[in-house]
N, C-alpha and C. Protein backbone atom coordinates (compact mmCIF):
# COMPACT_ATOMS: atom_id res chain seq x y z
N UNK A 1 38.95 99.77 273.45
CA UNK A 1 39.24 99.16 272.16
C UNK A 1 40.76 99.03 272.01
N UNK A 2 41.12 98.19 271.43
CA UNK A 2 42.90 97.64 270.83
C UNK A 2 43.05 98.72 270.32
N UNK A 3 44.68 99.17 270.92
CA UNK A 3 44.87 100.54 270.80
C UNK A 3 45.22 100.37 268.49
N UNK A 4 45.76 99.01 268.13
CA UNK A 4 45.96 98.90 266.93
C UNK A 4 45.03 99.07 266.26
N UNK A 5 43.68 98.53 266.37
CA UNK A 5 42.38 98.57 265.79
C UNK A 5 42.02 100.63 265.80
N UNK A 6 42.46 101.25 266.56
CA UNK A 6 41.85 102.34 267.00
C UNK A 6 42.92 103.31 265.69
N UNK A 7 44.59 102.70 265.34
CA UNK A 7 45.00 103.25 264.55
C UNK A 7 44.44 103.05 263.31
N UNK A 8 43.75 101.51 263.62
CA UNK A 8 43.69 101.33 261.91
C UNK A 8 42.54 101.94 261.10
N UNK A 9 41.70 102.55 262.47
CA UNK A 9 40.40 103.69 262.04
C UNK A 9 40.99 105.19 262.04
N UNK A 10 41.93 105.73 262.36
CA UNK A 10 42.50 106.82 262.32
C UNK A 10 42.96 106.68 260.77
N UNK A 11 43.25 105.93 260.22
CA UNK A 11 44.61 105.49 259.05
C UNK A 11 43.29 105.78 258.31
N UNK A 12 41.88 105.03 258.11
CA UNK A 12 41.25 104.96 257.37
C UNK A 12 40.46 106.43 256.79
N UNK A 13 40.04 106.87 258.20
CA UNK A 13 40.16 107.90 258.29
C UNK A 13 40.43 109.15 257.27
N UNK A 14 41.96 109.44 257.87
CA UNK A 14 42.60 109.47 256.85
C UNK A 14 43.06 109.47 255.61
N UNK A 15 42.33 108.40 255.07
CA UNK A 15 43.32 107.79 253.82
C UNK A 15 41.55 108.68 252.64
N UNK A 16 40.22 108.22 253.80
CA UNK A 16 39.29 108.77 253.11
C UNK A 16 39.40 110.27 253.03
N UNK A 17 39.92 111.10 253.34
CA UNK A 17 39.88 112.77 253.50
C UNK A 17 41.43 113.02 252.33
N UNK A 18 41.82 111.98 251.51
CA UNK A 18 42.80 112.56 250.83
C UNK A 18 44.07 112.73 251.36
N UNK A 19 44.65 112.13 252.69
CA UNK A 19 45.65 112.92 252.92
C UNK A 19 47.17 112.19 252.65
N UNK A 20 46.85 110.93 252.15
CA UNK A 20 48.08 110.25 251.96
C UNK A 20 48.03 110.26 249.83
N UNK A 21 48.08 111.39 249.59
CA UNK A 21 48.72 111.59 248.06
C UNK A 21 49.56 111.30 247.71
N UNK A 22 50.51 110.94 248.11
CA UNK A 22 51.54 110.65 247.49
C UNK A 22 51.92 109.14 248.10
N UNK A 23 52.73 108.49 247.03
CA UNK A 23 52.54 106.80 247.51
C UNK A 23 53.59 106.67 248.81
N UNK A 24 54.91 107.17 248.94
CA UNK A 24 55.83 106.95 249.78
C UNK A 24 55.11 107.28 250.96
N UNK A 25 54.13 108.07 251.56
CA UNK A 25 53.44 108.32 252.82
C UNK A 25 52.40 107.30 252.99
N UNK A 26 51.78 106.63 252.30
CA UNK A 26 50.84 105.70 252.10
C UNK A 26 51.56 104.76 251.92
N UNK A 27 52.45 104.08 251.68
CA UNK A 27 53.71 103.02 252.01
C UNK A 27 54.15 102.79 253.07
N UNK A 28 54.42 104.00 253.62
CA UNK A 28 54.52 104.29 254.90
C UNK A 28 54.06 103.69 256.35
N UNK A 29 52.61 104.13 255.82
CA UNK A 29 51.81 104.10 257.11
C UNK A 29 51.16 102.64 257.10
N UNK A 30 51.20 102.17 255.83
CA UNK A 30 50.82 100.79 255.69
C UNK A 30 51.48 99.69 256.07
N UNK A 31 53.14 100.44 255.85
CA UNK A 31 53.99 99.33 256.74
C UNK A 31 54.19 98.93 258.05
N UNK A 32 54.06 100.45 258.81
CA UNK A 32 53.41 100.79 260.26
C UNK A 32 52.83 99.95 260.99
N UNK A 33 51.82 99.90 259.97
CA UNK A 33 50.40 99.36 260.57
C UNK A 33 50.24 97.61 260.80
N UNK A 34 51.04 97.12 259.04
CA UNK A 34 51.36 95.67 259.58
C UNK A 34 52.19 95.22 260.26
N UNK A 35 53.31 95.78 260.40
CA UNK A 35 54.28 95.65 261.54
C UNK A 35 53.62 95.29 263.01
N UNK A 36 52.91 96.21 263.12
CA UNK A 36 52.21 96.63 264.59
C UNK A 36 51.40 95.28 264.43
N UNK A 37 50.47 94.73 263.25
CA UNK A 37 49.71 93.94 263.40
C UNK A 37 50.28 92.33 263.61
N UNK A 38 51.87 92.56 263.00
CA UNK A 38 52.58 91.36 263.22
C UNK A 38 53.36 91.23 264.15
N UNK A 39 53.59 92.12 265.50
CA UNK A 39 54.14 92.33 266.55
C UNK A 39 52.59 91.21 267.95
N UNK A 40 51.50 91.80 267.49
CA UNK A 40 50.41 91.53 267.86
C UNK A 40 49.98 90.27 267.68
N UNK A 41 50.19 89.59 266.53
CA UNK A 41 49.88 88.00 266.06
C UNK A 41 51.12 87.53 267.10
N UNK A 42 52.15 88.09 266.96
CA UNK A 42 53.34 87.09 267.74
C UNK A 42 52.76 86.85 269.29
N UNK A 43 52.41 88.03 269.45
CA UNK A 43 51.72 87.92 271.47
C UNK A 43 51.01 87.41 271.77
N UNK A 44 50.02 87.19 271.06
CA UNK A 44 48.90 86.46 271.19
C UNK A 44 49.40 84.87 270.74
N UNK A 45 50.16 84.56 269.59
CA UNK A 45 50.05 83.14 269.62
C UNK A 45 51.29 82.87 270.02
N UNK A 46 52.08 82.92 270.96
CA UNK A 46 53.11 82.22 271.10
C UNK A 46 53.67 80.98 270.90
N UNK A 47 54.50 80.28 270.57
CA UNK A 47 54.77 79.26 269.67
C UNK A 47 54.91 78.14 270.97
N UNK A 48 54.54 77.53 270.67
CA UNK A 48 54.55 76.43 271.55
C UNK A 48 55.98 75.05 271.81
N UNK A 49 56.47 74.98 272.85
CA UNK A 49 57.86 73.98 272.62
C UNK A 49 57.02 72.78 273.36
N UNK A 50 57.58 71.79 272.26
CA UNK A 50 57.19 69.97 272.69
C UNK A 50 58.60 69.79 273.18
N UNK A 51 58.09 69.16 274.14
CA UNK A 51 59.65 68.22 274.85
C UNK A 51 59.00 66.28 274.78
N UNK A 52 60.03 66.30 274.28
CA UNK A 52 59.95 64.31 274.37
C UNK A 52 60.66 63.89 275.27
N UNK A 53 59.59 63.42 275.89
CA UNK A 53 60.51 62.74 277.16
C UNK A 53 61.13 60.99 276.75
């Protein structure tokens, strides 16, 4: 499994057992997580260059 998908069940995890109480740790890990998920959109779609000949 995508090692990101595998955090984002750890996070959930997580988030169900209470352990992100306070918002700055839960801010945190949320920013983490889209980061990682927008590092991941970039790899997969790489942008494509047109040349006009």
């Amino acid at each position: 499994m995508n090692k990101l998908f595998l955090e984002i069940e750890d996070f959930y995890e997580r988030l169900q057992v209470g352990e992100f109480d306070e918002p700055l740790a839960l801010a945190a890990i949320l920013q983490k997580l889209s980061d990682a998920a927008w590092v991941e959109v970039e790899e997969l779609y790489q942008p494509a260059t047109r040349i006009d000949a």
